[in-house]
N, C-alpha and C. Protein backbone atom coordinates (compact mmCIF):
# COMPACT_ATOMS: atom_id res chain seq x y z
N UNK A 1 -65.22 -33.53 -2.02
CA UNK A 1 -66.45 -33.76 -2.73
C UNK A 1 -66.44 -33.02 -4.07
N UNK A 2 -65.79 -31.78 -4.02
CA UNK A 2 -65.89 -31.10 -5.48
C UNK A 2 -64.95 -31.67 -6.58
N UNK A 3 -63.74 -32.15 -5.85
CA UNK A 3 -62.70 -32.57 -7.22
C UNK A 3 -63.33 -34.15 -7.32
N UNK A 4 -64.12 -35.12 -6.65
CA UNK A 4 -64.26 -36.26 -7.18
C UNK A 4 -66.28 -35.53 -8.54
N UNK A 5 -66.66 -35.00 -8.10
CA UNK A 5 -67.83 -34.53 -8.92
C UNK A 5 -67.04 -33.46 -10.24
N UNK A 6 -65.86 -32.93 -10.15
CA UNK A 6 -65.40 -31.99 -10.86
C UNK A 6 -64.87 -33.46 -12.20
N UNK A 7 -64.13 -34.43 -11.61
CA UNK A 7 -63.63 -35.68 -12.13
C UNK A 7 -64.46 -36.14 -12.83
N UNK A 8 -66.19 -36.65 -12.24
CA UNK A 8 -66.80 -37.29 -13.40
C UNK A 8 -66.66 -36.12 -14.52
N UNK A 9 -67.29 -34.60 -14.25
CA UNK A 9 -67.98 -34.06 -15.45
C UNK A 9 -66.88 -34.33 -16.36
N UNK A 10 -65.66 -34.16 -15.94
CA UNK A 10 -64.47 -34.16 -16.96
C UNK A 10 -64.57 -35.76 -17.96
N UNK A 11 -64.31 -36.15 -16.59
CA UNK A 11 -64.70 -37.94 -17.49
C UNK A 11 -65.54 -37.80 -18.74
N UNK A 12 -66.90 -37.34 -18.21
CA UNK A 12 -68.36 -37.93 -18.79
C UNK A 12 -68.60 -36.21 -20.16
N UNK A 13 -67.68 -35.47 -19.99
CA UNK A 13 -67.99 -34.46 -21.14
C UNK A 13 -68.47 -34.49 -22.16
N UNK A 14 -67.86 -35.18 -22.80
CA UNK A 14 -68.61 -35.83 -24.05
C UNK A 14 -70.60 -36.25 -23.72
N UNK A 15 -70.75 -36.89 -22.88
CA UNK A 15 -72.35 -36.43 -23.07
C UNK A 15 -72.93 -35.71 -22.38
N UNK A 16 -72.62 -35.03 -21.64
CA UNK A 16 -73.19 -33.55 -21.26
C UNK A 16 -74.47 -33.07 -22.12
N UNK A 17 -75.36 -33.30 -21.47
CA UNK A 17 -76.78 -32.90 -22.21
C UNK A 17 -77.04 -31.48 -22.24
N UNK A 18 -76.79 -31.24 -20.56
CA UNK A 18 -77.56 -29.41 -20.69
C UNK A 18 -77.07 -29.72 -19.36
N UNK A 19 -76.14 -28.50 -18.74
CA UNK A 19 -75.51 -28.48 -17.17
C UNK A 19 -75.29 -29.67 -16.58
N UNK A 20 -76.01 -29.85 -15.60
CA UNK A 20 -76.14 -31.17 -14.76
C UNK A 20 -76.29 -32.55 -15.30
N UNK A 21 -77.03 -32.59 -16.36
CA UNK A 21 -77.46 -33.69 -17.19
C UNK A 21 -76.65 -33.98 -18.18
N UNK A 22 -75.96 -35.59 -18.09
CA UNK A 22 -75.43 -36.04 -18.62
C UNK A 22 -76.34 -37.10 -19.59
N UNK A 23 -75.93 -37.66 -20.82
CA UNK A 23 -76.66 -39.25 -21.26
C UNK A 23 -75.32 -40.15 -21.55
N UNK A 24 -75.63 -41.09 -20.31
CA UNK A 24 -74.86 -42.29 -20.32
C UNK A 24 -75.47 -43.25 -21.01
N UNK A 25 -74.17 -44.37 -21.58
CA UNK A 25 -74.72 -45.57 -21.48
C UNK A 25 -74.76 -46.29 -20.54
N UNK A 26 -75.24 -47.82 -20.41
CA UNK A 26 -75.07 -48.82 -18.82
C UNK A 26 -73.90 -48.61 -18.75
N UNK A 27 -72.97 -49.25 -19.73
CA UNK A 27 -71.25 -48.95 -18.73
C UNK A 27 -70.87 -47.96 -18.55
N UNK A 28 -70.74 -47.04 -18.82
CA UNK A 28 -70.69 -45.68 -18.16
C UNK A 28 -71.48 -45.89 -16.90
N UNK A 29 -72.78 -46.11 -16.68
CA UNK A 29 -73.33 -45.95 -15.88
C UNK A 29 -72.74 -47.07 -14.46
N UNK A 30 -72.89 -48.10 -15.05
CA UNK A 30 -72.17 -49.01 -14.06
C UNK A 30 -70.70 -48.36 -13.81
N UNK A 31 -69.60 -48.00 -14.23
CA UNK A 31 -68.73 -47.68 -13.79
C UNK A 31 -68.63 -46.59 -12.62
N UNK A 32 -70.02 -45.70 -12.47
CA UNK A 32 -70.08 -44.61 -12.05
C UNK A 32 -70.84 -45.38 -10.53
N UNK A 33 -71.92 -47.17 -10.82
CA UNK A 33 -72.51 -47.54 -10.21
C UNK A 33 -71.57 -48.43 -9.12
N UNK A 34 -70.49 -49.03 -9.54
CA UNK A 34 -69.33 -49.79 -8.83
C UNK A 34 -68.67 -49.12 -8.52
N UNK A 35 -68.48 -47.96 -8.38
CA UNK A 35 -67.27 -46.68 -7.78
C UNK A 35 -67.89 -46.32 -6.35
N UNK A 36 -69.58 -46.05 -6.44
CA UNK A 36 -70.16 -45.55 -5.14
C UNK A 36 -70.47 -47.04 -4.26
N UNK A 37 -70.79 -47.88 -5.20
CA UNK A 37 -70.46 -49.47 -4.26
C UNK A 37 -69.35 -49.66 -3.54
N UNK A 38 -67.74 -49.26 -4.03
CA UNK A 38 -67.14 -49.29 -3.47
C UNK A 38 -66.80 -48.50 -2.14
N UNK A 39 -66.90 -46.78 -2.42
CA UNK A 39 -67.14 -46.14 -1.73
C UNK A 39 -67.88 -45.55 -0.54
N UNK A 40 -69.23 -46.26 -0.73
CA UNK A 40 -70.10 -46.06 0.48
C UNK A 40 -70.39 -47.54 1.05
N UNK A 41 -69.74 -48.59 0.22
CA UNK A 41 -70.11 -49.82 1.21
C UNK A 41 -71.25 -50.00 0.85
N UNK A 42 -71.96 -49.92 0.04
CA UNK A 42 -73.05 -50.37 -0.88
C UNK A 42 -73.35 -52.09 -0.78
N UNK A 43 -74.15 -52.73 -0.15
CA UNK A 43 -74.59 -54.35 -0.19
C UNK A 43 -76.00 -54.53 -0.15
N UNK A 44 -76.04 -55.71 -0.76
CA UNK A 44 -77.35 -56.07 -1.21
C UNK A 44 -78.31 -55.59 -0.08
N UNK A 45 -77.58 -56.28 1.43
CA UNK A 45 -78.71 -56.23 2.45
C UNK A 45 -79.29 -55.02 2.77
N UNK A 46 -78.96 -53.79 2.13
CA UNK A 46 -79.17 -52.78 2.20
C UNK A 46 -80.53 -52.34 0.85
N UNK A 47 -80.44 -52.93 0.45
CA UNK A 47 -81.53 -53.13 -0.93
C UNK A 47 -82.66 -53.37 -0.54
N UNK A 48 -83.97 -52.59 -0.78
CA UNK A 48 -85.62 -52.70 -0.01
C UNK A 48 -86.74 -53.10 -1.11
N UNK A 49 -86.95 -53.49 -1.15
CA UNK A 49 -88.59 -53.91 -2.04
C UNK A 49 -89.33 -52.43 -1.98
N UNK A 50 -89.46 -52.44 -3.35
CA UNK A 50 -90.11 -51.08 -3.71
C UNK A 50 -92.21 -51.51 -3.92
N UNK A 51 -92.61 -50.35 -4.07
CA UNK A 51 -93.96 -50.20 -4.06
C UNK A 51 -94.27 -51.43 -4.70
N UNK A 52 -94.43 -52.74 -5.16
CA UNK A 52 -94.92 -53.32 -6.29
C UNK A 52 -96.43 -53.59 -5.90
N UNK A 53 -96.68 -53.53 -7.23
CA UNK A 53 -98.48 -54.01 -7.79
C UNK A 53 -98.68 -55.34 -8.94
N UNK A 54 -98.92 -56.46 -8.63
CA UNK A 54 -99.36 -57.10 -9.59
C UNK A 54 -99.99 -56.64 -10.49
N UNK A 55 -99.63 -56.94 -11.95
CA UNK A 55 -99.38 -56.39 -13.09
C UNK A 55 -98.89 -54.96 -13.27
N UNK A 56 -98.05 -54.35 -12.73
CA UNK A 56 -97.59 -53.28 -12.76
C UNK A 56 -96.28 -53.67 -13.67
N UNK A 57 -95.91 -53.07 -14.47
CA UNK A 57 -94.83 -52.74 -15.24
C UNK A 57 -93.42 -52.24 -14.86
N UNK A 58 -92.35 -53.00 -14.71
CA UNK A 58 -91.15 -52.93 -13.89
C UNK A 58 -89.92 -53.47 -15.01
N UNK A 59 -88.51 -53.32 -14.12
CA UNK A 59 -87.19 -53.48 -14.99
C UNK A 59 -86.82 -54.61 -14.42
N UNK A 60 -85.79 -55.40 -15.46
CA UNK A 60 -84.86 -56.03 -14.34
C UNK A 60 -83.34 -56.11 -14.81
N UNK A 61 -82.56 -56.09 -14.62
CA UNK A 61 -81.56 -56.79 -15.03
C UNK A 61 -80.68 -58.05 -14.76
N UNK A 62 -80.80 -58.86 -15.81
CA UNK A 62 -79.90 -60.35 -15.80
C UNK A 62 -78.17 -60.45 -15.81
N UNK A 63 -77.73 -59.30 -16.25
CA UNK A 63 -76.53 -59.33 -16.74
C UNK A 63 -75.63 -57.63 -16.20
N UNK A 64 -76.36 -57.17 -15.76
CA UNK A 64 -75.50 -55.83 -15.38
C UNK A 64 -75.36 -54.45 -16.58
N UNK A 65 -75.86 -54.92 -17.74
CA UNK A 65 -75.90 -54.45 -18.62
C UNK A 65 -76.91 -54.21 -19.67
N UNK A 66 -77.43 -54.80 -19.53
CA UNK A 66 -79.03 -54.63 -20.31
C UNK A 66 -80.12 -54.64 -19.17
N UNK A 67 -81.31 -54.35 -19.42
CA UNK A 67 -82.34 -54.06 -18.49
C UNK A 67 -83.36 -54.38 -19.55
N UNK A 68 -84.55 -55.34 -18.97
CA UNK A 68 -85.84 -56.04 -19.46
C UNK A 68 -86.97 -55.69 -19.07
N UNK A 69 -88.07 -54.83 -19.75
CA UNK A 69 -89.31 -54.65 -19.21
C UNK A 69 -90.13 -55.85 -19.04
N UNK A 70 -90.45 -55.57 -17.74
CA UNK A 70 -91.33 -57.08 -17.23
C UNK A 70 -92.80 -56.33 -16.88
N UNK A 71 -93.61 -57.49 -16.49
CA UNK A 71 -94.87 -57.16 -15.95
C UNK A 71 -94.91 -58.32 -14.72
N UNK A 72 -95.07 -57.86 -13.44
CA UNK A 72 -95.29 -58.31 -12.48
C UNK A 72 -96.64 -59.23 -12.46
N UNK A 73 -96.36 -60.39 -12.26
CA UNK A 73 -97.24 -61.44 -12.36
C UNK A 73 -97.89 -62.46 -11.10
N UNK A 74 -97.13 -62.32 -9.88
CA UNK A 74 -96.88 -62.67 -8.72
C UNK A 74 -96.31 -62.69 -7.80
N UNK A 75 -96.86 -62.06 -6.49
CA UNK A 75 -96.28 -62.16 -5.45
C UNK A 75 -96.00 -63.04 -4.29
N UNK A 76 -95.20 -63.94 -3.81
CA UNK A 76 -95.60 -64.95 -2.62
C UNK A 76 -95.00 -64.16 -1.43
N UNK A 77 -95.82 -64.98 -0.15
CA UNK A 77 -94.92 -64.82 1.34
C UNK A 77 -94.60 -66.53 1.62
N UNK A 78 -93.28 -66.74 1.88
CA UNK A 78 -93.35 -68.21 2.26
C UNK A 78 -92.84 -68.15 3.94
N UNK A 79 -92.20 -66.93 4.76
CA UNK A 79 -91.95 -67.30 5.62
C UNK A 79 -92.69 -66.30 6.65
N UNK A 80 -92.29 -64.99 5.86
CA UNK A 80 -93.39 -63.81 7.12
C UNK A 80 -94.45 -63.15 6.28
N UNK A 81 -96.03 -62.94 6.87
CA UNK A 81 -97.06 -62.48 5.76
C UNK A 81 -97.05 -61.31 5.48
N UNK A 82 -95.96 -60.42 5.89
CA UNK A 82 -95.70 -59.18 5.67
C UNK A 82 -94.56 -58.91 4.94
N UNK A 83 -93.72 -59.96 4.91
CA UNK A 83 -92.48 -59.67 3.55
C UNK A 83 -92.56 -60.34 2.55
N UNK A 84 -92.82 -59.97 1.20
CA UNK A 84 -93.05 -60.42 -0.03
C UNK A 84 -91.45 -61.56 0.18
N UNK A 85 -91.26 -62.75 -0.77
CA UNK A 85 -89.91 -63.27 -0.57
C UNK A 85 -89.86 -63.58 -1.85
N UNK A 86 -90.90 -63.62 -2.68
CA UNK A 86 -90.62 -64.35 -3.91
C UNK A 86 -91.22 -63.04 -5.34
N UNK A 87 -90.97 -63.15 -6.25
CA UNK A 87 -91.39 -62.25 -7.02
C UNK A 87 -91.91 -62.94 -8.75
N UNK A 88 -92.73 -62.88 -9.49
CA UNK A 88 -92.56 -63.81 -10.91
C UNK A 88 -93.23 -62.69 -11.91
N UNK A 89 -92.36 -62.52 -13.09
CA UNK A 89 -92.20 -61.74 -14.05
C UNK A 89 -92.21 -62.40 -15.13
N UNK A 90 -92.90 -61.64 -16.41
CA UNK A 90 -92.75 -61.96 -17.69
C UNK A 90 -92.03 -61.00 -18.05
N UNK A 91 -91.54 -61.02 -19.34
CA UNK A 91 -91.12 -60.15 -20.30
C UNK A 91 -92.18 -59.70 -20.80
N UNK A 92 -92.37 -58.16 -21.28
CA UNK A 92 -93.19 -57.76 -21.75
C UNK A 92 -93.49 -58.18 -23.53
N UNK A 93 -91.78 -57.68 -23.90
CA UNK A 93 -91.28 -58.50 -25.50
C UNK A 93 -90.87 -59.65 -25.77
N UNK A 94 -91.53 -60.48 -25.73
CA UNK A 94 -91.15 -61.75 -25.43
C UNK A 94 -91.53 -63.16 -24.57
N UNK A 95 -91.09 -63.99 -24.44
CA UNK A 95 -91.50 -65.24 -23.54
C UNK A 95 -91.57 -65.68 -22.32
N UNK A 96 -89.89 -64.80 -22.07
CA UNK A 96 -89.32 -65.25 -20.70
C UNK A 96 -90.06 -64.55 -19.80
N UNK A 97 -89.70 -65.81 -18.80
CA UNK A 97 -90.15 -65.47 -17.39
C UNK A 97 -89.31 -65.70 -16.08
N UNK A 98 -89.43 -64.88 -15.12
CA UNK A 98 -88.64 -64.98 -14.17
C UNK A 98 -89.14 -65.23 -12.85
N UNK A 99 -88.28 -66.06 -12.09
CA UNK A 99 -88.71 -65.90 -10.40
C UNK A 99 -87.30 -65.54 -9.76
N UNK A 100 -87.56 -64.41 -8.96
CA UNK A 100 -86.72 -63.28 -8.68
C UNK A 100 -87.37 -62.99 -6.99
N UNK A 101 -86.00 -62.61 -6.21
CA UNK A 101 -86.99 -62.01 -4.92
C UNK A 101 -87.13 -60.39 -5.32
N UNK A 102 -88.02 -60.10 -4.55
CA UNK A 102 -88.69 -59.01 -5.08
C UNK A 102 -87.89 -57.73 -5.13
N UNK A 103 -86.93 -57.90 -4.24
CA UNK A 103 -85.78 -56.34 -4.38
C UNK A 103 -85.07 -56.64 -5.50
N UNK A 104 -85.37 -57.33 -6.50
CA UNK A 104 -84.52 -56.88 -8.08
C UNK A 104 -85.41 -56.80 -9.27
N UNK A 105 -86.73 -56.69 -8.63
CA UNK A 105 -87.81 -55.77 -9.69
C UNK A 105 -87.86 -54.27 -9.12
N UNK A 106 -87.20 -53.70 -10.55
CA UNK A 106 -87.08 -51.90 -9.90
C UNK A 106 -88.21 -51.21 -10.67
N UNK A 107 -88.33 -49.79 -10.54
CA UNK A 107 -89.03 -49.17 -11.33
C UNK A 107 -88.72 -48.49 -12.39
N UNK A 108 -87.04 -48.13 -12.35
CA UNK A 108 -86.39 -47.83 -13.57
C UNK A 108 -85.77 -48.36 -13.76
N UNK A 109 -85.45 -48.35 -15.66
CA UNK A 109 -84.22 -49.46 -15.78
C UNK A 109 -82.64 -48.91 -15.02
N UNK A 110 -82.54 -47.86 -14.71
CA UNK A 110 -81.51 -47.44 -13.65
C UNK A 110 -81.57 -48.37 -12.77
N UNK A 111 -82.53 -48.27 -11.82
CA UNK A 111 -82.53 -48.71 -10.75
C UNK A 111 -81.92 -50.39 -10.62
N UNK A 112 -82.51 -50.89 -11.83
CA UNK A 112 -82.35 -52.07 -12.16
C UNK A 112 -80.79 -52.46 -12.64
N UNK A 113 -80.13 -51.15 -12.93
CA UNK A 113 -78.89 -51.49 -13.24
C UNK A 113 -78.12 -51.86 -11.77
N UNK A 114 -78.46 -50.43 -11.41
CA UNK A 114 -77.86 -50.08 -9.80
C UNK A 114 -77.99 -51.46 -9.07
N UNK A 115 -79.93 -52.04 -8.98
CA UNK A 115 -79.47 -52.98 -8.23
C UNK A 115 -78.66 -54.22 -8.96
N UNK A 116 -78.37 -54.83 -9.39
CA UNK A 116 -77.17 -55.54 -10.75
C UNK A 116 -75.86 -55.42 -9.83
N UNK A 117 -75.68 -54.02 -9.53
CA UNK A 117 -74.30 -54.10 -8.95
C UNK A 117 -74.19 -54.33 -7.83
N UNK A 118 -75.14 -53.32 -6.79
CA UNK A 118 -75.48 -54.15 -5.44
C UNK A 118 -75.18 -55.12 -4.68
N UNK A 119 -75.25 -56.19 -5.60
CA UNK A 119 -75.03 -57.96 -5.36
C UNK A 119 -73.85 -58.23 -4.58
């Protein structure tokens, strides 16, 4: 555990903020996010629907690499009335809109990366 954590800091030196705290970019971040996918067996089905609130303010990512502030616009149940299945988002900057199941609206754009790789 210490020489693979000793490995990133070395890797990631260059942004070393203050001790512990690094500032990545997404690929950095994804690289660091597909390493523990590989490693712990990381799969979607393991991925949970977080707190959401219609119109609450959330991330998503389309591409693994960028992350989109949305505003939660709708929730459906189409098969059990206790599991959300469907999810619909706007962009906050912008037009687009999405229908998404609800475990890939996160609360940070991290999260939103993380789940990206998940898949």
């Amino acid at each position: 555990m210490y020489a693979a954590e000793n490995a990133w800091h070395k890797l990631f030196a260059a942004n070393r903020v203050k001790g512990e705290w690094f500032d990545l970019d997404a690929k950095q971040f994804l690289k660091i996010a597909r390493e523990f996918k590989a490693e712990f067996r990381v799969h979607s089905r393991d991925r949970v629907v977080e707190d959401l609130k219609i119109g609450g303010i959330y991330y998503i990512s389309v591409d693994g690499i960028n992350t989109i502030q949305v505003e939660l616009v709708e929730l459906e149940y189409f098969n059990d009335p206790n599991k959300f299945d469907h999810a619909i988002v706007n962009e906050i900057r912008g037009r687009q809109s999405w229908s998404l199941f609800p475990d890939e609206v996160r609360t940070t754009p991290i999260g939103a990366l993380f789940n990206y790789v998940t898949n």
